[in-house]
C-alpha atoms as a PDB file:
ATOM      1  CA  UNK A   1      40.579 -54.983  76.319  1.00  0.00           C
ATOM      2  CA  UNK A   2      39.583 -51.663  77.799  1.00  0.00           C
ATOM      3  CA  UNK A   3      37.283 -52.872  80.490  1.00  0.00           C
ATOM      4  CA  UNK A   4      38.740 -50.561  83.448  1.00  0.00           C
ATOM      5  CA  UNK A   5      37.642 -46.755  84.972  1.00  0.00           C
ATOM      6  CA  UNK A   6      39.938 -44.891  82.423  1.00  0.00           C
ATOM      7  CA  UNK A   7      39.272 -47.016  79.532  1.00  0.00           C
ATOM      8  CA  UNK A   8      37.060 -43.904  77.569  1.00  0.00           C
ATOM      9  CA  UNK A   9      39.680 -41.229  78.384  1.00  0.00           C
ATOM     10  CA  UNK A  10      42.452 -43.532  77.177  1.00  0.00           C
ATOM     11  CA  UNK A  11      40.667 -44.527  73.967  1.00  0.00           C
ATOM     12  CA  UNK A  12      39.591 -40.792  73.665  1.00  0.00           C
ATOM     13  CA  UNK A  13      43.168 -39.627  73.443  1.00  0.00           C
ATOM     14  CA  UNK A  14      44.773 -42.716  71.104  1.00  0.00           C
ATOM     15  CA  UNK A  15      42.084 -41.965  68.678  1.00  0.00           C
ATOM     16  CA  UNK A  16      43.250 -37.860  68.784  1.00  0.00           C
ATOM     17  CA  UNK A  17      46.857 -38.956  68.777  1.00  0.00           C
ATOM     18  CA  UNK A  18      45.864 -41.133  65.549  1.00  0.00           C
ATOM     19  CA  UNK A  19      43.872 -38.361  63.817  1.00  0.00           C
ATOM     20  CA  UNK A  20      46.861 -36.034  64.670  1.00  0.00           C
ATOM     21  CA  UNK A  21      49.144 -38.746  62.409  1.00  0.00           C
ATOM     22  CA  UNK A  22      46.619 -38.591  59.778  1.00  0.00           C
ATOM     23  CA  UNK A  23      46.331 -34.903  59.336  1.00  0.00           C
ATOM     24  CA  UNK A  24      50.248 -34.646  59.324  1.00  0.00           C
ATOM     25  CA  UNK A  25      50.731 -37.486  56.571  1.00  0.00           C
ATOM     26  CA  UNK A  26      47.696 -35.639  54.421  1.00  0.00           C
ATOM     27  CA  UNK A  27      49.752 -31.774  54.937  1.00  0.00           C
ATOM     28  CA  UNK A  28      53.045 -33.557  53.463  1.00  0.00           C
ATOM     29  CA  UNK A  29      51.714 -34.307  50.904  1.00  0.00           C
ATOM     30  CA  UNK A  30      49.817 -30.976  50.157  1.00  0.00           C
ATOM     31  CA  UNK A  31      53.308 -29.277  51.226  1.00  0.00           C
ATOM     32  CA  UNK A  32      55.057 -31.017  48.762  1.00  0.00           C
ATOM     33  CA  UNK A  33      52.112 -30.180  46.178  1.00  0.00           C
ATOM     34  CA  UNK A  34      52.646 -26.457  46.946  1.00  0.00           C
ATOM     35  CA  UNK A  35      56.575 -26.322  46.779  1.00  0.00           C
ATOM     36  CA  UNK A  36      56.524 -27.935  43.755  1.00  0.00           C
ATOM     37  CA  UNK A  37      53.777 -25.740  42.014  1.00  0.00           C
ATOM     38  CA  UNK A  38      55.517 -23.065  43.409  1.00  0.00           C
ATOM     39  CA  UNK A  39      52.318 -22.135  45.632  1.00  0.00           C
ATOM     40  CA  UNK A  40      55.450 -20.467  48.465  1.00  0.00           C
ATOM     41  CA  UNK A  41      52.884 -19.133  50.777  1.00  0.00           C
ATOM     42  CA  UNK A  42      50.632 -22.465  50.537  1.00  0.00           C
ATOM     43  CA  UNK A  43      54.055 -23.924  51.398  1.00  0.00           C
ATOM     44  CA  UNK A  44      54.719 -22.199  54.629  1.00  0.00           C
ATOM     45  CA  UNK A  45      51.441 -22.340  55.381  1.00  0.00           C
ATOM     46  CA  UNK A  46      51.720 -26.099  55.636  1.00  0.00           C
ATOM     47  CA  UNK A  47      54.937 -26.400  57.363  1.00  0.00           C
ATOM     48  CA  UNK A  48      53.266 -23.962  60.329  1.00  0.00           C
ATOM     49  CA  UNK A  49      50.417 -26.442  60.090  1.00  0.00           C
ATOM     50  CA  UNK A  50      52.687 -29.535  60.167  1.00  0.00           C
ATOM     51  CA  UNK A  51      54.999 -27.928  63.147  1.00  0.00           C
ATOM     52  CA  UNK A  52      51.665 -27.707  64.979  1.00  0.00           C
ATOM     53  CA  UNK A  53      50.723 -30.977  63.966  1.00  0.00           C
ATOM     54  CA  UNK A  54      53.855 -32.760  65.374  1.00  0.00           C
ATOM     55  CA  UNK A  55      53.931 -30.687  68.375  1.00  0.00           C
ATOM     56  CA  UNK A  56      50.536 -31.731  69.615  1.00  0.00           C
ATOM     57  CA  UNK A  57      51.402 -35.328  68.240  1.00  0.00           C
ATOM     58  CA  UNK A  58      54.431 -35.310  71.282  1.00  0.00           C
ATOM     59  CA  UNK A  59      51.870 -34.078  73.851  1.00  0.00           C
ATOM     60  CA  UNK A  60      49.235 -36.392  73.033  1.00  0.00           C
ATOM     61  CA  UNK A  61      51.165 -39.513  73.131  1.00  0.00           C
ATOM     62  CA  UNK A  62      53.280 -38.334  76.502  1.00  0.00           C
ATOM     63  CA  UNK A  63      49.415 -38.034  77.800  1.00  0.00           C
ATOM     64  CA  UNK A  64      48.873 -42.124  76.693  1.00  0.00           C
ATOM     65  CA  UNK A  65      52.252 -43.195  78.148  1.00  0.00           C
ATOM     66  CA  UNK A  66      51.306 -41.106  81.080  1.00  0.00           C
ATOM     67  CA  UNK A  67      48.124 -43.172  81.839  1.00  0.00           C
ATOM     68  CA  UNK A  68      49.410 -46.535  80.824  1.00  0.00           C
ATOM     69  CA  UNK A  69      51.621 -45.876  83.961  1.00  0.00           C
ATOM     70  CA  UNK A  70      50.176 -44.356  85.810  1.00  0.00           C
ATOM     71  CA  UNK A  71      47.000 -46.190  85.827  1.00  0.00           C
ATOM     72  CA  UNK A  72      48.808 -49.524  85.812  1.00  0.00           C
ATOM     73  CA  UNK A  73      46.791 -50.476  82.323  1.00  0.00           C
ATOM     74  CA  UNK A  74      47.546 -53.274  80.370  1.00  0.00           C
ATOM     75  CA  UNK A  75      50.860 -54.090  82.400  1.00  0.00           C
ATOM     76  CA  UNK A  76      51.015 -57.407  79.363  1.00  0.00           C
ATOM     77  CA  UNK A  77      50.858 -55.109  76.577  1.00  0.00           C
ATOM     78  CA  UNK A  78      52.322 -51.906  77.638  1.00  0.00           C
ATOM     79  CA  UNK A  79      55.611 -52.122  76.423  1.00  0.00           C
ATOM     80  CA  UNK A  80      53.875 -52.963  72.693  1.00  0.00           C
ATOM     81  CA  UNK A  81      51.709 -50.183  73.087  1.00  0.00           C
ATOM     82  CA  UNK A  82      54.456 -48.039  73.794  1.00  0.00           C
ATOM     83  CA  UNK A  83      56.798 -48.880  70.856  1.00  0.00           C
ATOM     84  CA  UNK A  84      53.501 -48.342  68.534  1.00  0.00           C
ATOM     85  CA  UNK A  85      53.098 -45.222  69.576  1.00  0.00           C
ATOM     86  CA  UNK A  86      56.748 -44.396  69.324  1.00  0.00           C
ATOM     87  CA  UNK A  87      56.520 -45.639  65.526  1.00  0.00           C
ATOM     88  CA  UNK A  88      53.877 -43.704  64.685  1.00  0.00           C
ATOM     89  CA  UNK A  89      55.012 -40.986  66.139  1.00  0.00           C
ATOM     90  CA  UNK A  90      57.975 -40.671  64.157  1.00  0.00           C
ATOM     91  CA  UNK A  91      55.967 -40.721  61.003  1.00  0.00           C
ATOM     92  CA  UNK A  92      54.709 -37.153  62.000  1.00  0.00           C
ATOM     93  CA  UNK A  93      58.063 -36.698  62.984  1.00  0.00           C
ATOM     94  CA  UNK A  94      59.966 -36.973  59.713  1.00  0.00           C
ATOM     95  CA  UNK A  95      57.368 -35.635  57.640  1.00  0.00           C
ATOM     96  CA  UNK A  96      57.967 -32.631  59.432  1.00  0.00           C
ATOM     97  CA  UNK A  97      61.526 -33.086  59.389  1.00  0.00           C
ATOM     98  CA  UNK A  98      61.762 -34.215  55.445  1.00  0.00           C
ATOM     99  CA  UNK A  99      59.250 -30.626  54.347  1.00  0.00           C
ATOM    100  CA  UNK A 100      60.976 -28.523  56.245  1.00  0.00           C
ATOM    101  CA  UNK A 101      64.312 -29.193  54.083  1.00  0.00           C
ATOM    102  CA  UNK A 102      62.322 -28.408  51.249  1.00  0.00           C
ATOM    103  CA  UNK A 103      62.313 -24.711  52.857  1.00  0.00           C
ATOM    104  CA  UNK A 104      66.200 -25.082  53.813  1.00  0.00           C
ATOM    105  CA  UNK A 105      67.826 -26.469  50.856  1.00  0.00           C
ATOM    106  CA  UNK A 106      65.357 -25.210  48.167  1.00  0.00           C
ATOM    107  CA  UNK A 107      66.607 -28.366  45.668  1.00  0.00           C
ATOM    108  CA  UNK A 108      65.915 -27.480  41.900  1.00  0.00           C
ATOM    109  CA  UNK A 109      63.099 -30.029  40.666  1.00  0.00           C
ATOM    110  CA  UNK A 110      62.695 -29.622  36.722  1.00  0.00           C
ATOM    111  CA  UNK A 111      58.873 -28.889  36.147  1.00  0.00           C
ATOM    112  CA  UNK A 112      58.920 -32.551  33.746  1.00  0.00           C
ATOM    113  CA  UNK A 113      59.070 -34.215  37.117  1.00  0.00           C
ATOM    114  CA  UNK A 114      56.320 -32.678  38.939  1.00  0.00           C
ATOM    115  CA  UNK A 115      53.187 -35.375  38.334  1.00  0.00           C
ATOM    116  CA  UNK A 116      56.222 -38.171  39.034  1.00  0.00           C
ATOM    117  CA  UNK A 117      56.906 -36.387  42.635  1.00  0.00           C
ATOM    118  CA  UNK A 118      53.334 -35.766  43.050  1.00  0.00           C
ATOM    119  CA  UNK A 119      51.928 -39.243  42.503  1.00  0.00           C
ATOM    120  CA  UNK A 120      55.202 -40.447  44.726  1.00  0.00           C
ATOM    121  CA  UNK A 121      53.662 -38.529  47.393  1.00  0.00           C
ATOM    122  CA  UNK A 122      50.594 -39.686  47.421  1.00  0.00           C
ATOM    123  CA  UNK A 123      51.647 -43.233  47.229  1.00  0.00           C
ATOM    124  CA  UNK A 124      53.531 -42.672  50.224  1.00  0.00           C
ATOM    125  CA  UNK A 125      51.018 -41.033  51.949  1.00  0.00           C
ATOM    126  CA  UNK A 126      48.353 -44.081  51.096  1.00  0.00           C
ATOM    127  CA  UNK A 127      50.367 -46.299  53.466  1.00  0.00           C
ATOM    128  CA  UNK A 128      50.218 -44.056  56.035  1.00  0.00           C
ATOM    129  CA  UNK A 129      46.289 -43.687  55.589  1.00  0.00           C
ATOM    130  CA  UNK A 130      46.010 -47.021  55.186  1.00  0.00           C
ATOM    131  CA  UNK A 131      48.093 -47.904  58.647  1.00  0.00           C
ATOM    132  CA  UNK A 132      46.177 -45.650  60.243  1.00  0.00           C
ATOM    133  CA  UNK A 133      42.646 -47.345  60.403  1.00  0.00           C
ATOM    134  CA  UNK A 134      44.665 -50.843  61.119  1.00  0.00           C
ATOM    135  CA  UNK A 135      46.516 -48.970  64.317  1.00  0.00           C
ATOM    136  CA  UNK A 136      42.399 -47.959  65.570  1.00  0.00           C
ATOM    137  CA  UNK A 137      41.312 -51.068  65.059  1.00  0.00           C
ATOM    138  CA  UNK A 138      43.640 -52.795  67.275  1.00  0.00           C
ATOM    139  CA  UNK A 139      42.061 -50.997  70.305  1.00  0.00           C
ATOM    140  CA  UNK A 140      38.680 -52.191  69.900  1.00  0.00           C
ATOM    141  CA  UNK A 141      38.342 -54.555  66.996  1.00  0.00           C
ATOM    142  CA  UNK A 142      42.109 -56.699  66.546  1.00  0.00           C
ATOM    143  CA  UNK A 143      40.923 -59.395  64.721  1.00  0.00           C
ATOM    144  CA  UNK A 144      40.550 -57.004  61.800  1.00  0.00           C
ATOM    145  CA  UNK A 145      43.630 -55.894  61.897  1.00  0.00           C
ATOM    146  CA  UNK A 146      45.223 -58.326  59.474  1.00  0.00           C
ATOM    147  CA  UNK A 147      43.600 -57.373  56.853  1.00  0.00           C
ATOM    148  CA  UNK A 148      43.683 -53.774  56.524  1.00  0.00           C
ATOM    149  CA  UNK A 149      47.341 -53.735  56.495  1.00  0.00           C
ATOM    150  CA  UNK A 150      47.979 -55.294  53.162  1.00  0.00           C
ATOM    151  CA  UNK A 151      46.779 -51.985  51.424  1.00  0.00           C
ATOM    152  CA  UNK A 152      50.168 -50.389  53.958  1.00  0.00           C
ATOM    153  CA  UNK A 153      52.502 -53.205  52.117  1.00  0.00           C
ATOM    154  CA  UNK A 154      51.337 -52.389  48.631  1.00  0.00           C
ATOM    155  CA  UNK A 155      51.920 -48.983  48.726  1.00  0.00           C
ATOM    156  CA  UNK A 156      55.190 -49.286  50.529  1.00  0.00           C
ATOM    157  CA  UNK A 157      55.779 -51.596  47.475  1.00  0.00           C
ATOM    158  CA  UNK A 158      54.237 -49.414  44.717  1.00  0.00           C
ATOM    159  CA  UNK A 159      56.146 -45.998  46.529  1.00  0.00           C
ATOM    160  CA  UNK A 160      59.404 -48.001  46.273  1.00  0.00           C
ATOM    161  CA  UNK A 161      59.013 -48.528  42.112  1.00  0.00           C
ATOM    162  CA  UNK A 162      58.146 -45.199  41.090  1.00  0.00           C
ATOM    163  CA  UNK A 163      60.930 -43.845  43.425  1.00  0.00           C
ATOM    164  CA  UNK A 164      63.777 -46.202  42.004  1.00  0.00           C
ATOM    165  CA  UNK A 165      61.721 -45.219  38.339  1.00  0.00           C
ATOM    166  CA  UNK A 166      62.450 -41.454  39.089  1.00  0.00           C
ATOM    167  CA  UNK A 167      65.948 -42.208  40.021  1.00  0.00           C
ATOM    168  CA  UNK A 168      66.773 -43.472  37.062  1.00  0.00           C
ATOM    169  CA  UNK A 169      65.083 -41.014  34.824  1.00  0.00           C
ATOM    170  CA  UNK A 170      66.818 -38.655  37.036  1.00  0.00           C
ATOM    171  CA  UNK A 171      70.540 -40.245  36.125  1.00  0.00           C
ATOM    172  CA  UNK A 172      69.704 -41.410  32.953  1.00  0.00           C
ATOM    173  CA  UNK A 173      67.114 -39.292  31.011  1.00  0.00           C
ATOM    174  CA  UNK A 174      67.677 -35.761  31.979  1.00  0.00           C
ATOM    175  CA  UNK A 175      70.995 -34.639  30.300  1.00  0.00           C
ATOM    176  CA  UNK A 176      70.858 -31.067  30.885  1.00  0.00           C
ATOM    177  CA  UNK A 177      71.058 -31.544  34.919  1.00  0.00           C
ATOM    178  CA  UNK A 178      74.452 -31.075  36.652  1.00  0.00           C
ATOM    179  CA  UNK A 179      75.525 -34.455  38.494  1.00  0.00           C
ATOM    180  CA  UNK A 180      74.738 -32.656  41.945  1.00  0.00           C
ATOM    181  CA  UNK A 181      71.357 -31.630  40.984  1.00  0.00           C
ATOM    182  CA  UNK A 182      70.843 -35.637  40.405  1.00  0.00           C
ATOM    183  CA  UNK A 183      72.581 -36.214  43.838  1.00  0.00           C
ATOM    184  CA  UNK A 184      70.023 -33.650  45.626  1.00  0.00           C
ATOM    185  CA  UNK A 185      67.161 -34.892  43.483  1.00  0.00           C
ATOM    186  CA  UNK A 186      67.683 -38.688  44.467  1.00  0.00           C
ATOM    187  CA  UNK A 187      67.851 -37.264  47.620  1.00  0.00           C
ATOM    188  CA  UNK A 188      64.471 -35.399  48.304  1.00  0.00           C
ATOM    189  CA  UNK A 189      62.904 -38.517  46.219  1.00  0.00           C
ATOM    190  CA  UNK A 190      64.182 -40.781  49.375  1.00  0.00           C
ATOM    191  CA  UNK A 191      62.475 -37.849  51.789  1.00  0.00           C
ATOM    192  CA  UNK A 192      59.614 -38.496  50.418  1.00  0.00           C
ATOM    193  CA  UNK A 193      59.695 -42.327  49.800  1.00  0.00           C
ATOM    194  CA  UNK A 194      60.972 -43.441  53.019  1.00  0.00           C
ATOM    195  CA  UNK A 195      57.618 -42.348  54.806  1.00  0.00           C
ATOM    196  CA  UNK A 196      56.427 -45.587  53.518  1.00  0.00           C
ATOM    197  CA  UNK A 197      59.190 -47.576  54.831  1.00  0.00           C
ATOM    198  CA  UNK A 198      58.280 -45.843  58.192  1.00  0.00           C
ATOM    199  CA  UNK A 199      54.802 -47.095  57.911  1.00  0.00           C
ATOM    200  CA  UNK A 200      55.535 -49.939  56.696  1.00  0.00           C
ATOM    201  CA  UNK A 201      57.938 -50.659  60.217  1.00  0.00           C
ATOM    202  CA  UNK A 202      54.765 -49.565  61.728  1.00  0.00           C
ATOM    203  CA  UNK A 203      53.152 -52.063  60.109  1.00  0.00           C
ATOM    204  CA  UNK A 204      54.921 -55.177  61.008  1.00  0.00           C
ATOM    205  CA  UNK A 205      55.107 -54.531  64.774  1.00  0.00           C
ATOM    206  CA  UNK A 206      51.227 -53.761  64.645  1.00  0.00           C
ATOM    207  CA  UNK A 207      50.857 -57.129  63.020  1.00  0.00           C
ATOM    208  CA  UNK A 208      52.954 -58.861  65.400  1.00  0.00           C
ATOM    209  CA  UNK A 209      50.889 -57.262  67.830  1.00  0.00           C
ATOM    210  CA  UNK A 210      47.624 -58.040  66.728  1.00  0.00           C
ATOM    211  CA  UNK A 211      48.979 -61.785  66.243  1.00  0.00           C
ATOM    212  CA  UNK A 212      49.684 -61.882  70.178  1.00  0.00           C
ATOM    213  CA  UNK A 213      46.622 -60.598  71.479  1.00  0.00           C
ATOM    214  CA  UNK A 214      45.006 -63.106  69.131  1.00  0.00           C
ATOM    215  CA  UNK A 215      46.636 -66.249  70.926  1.00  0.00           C
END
């Protein structure tokens, strides 16, 4: 696939732009760790990190858009490449985005619900790790690609049970909350779940990608 001049410099900079998505996706969920241990300057520790993260995320991947055009590469699968990178991008993006209104709105999380949170986080994080080795993989080895991404769907489907299961204890199980604390704790339980859903949209278009280059 990458048999032209600028192939190494190109592959060079996807596989930074992927490591970049990686690092982000593992800082969530330490961020998320620390706010709800109540470790505050852990906390803003990570959401420097994470801002940094994100930032060099945008450069990196304006760099591979850059050279796609510029160099004329891969004029077939550009436009693929393109909406990948967008995708992926956007997972740094919002996890960014969705730990940073940890810091703004400050929601009250009884301590009961900690592990719950915690193990939602890492659940959603798992797809992301798991997409993450299926995106590399398409650059030098697609036929391989297929099969590391049914770890993405599992967790995607595992992150979507324990959220709905923390909903409901939410609503159903924890009398002594007011009805807007269950409001803004449904909501922060979608910030953290719908990183998976991200993924998993990530996912299907690297599938469908994969499934072209292989006819």
């Amino acid at each position: 696939m990458f048999n032209f001049k600028h192939a190494k410099k190109s592959i060079d900079i996807i596989e930074q732009f992927l490591s970049l998505i990686d690092q982000g996706s593992l800082i969530f969920k330490d961020g998320v760790k620390n706010y709800l241990q109540g470790n505050h300057e852990n906390f803003q520790d990570n959401l420097k990190t994470l801002s940094n993260l994100s930032s060099e995320a945008d450069i990196k991947k304006r760099e591979i858009e850059n050279i796609l055009y510029t160099q004329s590469l891969m004029p077939q699968l550009r436009g693929d490449i393109l909406n990948l990178l967008e995708e992926l991008n956007n997972i740094i993006d919002l996890a960014k985005t969705n730990l940073f209104e940890f810091d703004v709105e400050v929601p009250f999380i009884p301590s009961e619900l900690n592990q719950d949170l915690i193990k939602l986080t890492e659940l959603s994080v798992l797809a992301i790790d798991s997409l993450i080795p299926a995106a590399r993989d398409y650059f030098v080895n697609p036929d391989s690609v297929k099969e590391k991404l049914h770890r993405v769907y599992l967790y995607e489907k595992e992150t979507d049970k324990l959220a709905s299961s923390i909903k409901r204890r939410v609503f159903q199980t924890i009398p002594q909350l007011k009805l807007s604390e269950k409001f803004h704790l449904r909501y922060f339980t979608l910030h953290i779940e719908i990183l998976s859903d991200v993924a998993k949209n990530a996912a299907d278009l690297l599938s469908i990608m994969a499934l072209k280059r292989a006819i």
